[in-house]
C-alpha atoms as a PDB file:
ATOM      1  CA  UNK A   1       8.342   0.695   2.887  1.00  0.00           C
ATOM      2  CA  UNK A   2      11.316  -0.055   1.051  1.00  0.00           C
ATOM      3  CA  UNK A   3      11.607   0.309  -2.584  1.00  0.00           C
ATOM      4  CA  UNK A   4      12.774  -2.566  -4.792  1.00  0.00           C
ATOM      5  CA  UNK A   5      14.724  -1.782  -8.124  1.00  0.00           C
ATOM      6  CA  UNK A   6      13.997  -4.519 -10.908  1.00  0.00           C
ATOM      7  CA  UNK A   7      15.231  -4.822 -14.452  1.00  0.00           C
ATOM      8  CA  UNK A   8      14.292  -7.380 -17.305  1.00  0.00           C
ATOM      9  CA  UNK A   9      17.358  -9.288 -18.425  1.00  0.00           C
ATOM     10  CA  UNK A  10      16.511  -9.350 -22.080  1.00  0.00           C
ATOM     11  CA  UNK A  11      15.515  -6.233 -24.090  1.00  0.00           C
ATOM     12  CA  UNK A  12      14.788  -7.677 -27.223  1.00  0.00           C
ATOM     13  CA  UNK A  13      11.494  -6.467 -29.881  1.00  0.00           C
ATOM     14  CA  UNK A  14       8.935  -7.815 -31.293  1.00  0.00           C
ATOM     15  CA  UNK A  15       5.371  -9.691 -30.283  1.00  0.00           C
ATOM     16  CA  UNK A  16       5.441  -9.792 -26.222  1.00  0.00           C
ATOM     17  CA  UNK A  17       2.742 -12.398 -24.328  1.00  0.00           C
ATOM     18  CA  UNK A  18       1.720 -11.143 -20.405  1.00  0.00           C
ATOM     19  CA  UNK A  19      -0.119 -13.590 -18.554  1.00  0.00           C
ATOM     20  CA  UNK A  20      -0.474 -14.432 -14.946  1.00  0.00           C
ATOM     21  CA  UNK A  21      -2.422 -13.120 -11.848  1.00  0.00           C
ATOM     22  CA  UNK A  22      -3.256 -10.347  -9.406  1.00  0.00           C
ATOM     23  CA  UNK A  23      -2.749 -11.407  -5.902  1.00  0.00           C
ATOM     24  CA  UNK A  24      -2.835  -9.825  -2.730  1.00  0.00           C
ATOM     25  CA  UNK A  25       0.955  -9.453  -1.227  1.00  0.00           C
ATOM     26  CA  UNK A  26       0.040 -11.463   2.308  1.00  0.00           C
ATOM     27  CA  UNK A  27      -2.363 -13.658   1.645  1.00  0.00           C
ATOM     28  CA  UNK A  28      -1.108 -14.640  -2.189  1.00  0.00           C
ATOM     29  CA  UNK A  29      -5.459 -14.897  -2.428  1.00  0.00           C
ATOM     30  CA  UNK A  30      -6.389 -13.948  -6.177  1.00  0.00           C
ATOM     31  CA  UNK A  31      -7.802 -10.200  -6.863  1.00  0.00           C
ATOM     32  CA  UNK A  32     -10.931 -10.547  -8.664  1.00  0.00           C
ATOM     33  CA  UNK A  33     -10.869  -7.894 -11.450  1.00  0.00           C
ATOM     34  CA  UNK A  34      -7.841  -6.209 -10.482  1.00  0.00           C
ATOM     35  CA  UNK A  35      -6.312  -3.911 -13.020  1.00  0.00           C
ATOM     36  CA  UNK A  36      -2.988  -4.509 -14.596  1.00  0.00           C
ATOM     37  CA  UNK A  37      -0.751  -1.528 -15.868  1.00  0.00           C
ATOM     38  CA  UNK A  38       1.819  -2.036 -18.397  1.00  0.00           C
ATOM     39  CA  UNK A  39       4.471   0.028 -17.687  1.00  0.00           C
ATOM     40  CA  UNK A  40       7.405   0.899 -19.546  1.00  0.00           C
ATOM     41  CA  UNK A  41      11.364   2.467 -18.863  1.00  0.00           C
ATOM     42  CA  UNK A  42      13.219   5.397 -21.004  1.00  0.00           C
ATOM     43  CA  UNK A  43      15.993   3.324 -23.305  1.00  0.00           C
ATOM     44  CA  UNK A  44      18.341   2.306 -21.228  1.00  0.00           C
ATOM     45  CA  UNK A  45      16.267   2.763 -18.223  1.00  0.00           C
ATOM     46  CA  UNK A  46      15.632   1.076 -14.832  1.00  0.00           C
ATOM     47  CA  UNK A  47      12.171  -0.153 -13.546  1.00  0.00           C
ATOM     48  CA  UNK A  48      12.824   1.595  -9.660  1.00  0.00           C
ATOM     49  CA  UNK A  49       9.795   2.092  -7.476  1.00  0.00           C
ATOM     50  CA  UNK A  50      11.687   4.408  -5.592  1.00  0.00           C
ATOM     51  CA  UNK A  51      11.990   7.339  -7.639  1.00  0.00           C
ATOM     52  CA  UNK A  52      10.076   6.286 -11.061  1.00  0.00           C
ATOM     53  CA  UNK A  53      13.445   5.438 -13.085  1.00  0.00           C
ATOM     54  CA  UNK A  54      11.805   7.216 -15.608  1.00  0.00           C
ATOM     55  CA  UNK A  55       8.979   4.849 -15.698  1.00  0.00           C
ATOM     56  CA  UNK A  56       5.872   5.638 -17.560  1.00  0.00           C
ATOM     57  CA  UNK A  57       2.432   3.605 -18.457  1.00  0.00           C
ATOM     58  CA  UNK A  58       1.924   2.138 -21.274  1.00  0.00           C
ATOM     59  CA  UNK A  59      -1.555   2.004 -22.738  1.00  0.00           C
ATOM     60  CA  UNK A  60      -4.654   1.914 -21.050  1.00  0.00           C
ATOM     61  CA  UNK A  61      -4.552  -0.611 -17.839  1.00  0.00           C
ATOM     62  CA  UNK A  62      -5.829  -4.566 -18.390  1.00  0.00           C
ATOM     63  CA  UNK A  63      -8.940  -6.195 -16.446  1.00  0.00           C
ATOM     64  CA  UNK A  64      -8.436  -9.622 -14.829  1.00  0.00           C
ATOM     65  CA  UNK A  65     -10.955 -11.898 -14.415  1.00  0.00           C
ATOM     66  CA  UNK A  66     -12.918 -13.193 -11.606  1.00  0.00           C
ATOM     67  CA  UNK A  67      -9.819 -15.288 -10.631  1.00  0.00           C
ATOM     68  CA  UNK A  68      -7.777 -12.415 -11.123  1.00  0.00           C
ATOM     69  CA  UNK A  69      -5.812 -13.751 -14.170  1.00  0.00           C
ATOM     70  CA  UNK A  70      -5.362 -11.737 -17.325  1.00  0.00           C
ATOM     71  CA  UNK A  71      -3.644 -12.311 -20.455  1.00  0.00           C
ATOM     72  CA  UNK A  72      -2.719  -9.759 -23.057  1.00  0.00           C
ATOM     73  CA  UNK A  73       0.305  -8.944 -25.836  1.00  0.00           C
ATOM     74  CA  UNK A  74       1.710  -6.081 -26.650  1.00  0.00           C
ATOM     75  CA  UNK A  75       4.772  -5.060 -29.351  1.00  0.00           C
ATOM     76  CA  UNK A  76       8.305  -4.423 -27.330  1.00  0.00           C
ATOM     77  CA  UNK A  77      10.533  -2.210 -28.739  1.00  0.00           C
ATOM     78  CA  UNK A  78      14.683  -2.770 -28.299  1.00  0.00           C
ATOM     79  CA  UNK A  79      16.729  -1.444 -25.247  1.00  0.00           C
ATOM     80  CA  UNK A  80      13.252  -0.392 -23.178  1.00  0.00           C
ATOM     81  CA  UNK A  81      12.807  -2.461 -20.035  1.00  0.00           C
ATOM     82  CA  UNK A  82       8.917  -3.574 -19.399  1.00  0.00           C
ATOM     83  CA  UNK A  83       7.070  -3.770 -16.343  1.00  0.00           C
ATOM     84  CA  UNK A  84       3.315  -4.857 -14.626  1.00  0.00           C
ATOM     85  CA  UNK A  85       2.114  -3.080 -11.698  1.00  0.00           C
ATOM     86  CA  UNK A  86      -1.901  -3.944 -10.157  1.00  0.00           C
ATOM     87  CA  UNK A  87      -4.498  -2.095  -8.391  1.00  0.00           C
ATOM     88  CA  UNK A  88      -8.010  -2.163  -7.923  1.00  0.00           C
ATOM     89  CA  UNK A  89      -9.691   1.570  -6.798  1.00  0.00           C
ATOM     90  CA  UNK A  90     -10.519   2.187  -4.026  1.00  0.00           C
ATOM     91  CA  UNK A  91      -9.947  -1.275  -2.469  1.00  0.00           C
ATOM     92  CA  UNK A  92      -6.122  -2.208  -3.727  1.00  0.00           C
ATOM     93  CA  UNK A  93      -2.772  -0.597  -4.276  1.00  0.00           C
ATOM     94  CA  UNK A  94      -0.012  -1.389  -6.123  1.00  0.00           C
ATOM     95  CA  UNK A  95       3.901  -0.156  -5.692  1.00  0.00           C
ATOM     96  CA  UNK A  96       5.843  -3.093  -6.543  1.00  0.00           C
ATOM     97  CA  UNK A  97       6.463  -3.761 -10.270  1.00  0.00           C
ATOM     98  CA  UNK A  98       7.053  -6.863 -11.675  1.00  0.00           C
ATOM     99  CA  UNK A  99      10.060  -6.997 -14.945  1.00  0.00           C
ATOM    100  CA  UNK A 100       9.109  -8.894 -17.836  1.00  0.00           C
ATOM    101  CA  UNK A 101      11.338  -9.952 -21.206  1.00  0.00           C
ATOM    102  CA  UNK A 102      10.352  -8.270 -24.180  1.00  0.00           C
ATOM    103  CA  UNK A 103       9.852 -10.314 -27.709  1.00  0.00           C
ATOM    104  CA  UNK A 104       8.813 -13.906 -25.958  1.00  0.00           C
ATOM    105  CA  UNK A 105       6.259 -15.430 -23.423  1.00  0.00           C
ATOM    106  CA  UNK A 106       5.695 -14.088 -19.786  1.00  0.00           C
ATOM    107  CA  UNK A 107       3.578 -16.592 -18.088  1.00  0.00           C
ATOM    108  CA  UNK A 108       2.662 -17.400 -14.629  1.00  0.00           C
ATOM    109  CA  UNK A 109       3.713 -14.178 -13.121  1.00  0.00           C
ATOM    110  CA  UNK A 110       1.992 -13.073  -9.844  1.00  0.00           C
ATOM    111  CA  UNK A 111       1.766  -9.108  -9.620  1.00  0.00           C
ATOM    112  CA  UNK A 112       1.103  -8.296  -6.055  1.00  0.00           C
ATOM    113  CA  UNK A 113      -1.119  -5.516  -4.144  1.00  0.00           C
ATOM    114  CA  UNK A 114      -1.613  -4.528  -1.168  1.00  0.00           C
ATOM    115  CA  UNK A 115      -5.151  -4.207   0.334  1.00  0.00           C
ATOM    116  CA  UNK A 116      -6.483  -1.228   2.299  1.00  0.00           C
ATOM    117  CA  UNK A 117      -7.729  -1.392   5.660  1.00  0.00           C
ATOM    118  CA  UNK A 118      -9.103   0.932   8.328  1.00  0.00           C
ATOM    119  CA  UNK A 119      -8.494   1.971  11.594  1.00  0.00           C
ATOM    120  CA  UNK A 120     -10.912   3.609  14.099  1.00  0.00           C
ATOM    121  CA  UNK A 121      -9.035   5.169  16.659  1.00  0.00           C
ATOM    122  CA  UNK A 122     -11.984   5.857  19.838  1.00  0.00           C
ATOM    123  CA  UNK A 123     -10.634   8.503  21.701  1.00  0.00           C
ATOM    124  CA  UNK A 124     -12.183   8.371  25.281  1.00  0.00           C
ATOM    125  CA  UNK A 125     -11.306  10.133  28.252  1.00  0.00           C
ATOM    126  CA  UNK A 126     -11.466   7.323  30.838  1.00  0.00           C
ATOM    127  CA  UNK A 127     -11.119   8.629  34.346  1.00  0.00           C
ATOM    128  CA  UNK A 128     -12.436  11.474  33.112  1.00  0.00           C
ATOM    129  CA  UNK A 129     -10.087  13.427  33.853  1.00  0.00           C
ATOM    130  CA  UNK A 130     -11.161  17.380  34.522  1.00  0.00           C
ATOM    131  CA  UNK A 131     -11.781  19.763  31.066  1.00  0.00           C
ATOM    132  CA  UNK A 132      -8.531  20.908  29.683  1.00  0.00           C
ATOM    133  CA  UNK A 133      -6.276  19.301  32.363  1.00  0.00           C
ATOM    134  CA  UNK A 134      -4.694  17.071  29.143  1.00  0.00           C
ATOM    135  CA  UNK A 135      -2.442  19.346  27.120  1.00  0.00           C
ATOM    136  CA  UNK A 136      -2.509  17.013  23.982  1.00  0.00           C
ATOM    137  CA  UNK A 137      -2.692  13.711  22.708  1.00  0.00           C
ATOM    138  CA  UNK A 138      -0.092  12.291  19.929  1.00  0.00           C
ATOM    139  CA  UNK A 139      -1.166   8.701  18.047  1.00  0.00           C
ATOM    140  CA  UNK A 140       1.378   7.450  15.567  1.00  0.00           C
ATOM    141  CA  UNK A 141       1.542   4.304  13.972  1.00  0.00           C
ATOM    142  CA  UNK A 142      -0.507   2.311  10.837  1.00  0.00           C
ATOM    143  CA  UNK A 143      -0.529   5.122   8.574  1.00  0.00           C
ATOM    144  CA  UNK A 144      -0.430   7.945  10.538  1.00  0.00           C
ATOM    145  CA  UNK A 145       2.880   9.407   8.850  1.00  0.00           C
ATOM    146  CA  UNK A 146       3.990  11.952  10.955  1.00  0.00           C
ATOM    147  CA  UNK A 147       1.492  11.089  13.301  1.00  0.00           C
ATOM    148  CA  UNK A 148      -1.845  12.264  14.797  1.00  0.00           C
ATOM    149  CA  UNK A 149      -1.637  15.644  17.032  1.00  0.00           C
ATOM    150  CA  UNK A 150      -4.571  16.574  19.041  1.00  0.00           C
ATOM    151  CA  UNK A 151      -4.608  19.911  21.211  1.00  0.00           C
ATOM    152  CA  UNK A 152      -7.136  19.656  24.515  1.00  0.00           C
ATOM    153  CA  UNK A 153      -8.253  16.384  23.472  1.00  0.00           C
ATOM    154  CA  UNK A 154     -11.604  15.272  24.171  1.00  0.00           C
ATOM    155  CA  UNK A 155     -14.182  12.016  23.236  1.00  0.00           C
ATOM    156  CA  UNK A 156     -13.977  11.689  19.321  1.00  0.00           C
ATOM    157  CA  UNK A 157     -13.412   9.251  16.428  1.00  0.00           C
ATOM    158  CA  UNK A 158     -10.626   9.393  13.790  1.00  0.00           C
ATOM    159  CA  UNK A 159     -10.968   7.058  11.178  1.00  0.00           C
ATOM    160  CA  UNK A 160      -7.387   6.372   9.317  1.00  0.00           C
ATOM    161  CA  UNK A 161      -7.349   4.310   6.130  1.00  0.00           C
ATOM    162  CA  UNK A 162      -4.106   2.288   6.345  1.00  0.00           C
ATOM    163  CA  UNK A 163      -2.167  -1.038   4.856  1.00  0.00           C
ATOM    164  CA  UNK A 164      -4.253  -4.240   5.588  1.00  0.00           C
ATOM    165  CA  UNK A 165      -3.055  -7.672   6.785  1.00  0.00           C
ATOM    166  CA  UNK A 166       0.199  -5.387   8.985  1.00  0.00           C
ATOM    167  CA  UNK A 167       1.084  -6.328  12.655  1.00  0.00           C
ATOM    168  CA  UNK A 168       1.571  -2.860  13.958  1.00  0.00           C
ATOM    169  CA  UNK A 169       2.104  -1.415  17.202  1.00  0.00           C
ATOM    170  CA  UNK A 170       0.110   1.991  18.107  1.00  0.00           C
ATOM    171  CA  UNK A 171       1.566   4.411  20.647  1.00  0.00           C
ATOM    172  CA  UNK A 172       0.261   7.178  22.226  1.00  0.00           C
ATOM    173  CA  UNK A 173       1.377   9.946  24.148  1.00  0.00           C
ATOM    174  CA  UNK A 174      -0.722  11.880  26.724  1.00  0.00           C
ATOM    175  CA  UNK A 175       0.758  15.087  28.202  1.00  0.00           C
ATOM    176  CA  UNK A 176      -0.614  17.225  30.726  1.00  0.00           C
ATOM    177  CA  UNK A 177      -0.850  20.730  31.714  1.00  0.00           C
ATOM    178  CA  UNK A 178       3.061  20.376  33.589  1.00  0.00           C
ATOM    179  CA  UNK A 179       4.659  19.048  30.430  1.00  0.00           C
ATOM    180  CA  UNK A 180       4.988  15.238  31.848  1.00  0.00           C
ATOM    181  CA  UNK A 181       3.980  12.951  28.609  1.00  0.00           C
ATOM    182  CA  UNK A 182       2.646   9.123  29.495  1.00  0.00           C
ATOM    183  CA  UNK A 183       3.437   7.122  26.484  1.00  0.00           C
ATOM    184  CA  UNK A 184       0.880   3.787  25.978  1.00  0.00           C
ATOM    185  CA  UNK A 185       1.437   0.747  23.309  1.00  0.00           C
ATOM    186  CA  UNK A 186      -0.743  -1.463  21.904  1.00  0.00           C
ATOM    187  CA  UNK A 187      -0.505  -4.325  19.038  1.00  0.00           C
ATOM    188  CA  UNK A 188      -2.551  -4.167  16.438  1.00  0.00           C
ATOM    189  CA  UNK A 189      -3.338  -6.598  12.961  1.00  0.00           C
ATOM    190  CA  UNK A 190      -5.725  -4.931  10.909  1.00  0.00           C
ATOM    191  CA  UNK A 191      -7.579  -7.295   8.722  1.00  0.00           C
ATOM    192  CA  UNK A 192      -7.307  -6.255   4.642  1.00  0.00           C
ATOM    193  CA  UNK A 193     -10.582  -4.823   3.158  1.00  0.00           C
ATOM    194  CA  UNK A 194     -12.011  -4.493   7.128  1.00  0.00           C
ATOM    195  CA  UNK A 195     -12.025  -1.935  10.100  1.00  0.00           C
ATOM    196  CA  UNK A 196     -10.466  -2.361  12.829  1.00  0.00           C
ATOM    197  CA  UNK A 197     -11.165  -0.286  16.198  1.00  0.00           C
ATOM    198  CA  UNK A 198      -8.032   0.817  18.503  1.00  0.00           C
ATOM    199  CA  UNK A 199      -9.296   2.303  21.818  1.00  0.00           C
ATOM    200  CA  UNK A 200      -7.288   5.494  22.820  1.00  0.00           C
ATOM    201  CA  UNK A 201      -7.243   6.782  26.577  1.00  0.00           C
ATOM    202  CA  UNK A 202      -6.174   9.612  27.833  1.00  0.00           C
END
């Protein structure tokens, strides 16, 4: 996922007002009691989700409400940019901050998370095909990373905890004993906050 750099306009001091919401990045729905983290920038500094920017939290995170809208104030201090990020453990993520002007009013603002899903991959050998005549099996896609490497594969299930509310497409690769690899596709939308199961033959 790309990272997006943001940077308040105004760096002024004094009294600073936060309000707004935490809502889920897809579905805009509200976040019932997500957590909102004040973050703030060395002097000078850029909010940058990419590498930190020198980014560091500020106090201890705020609770929303059951609507997922929280209000709070806080003192700025001069030439330090000011930031929100959400979450909600274990069920929401947050890597997208949101800038906000210090010494006035913030309201309205919409901090976005991303909800966790899961994926069961079923790993079944259809035909079957004889013991150990599959060299290995390779699964990439949701959040696999690198991928998924299995050595003489056999019937199993590997759960994967991934992004929610993603179109994906899952590939596999199935090579035999000779060194011939089959690849398969298959498109996938995992639900947020559900499980969703991805049949893998081989």
């Amino acid at each position: 996922m790309l990272g997006i750099v943001v940077s308040g306009c105004e760096k002024e001091s004094g009294p600073t007002k936060v309000s707004g919401q935490v809502v889920e990045f897809y579905t805009g729905k509200p976040v019932p009691y997500g957590k909102v983290q004040l973050l703030a920038s060395n002097p000078n500094g850029r909010i940058n989700i990419v590498n930190g920017g020198g980014l560091n939290a500020k106090g201890d995170p705020h609770l929303a409400d059951a609507q997922g809208r929280f209000t709070f104030t806080f003192e700025a201090q001069r030439n330090i940019n000011y930031g929100l990020r959400g979450r909600l453990d274990p069920y929401y993520f947050g890597n997208t901050e949101v800038s906000i002007d210090g010494g006035r009013a913030n309201n309205d603002l919409r901090v976005p998370v991303f909800a966790f899903a899961w994926v069961r991959y079923v790993i079944v050998n259809e035909l079957p095909k004889p013991p150990n005549s599959v060299h290995s099996l390779y699964i990439t896609g949701h959040g696999s990373g690198l991928g998924i490497n299995i050595y003489q594969p056999r019937d199993t299930v590997i759960i994967e905890r991934v992004i929610g509310g993603t179109n994906t497409r899952t590939t596999w690769f199935v090579r035999d004993r000779q060194g011939k690899s089959t690849q398969y596709d298959k498109n996938t939308l995992v639900p947020p906050l559900d499980t969703l199961d991805v049949r893998i033959t081989f």
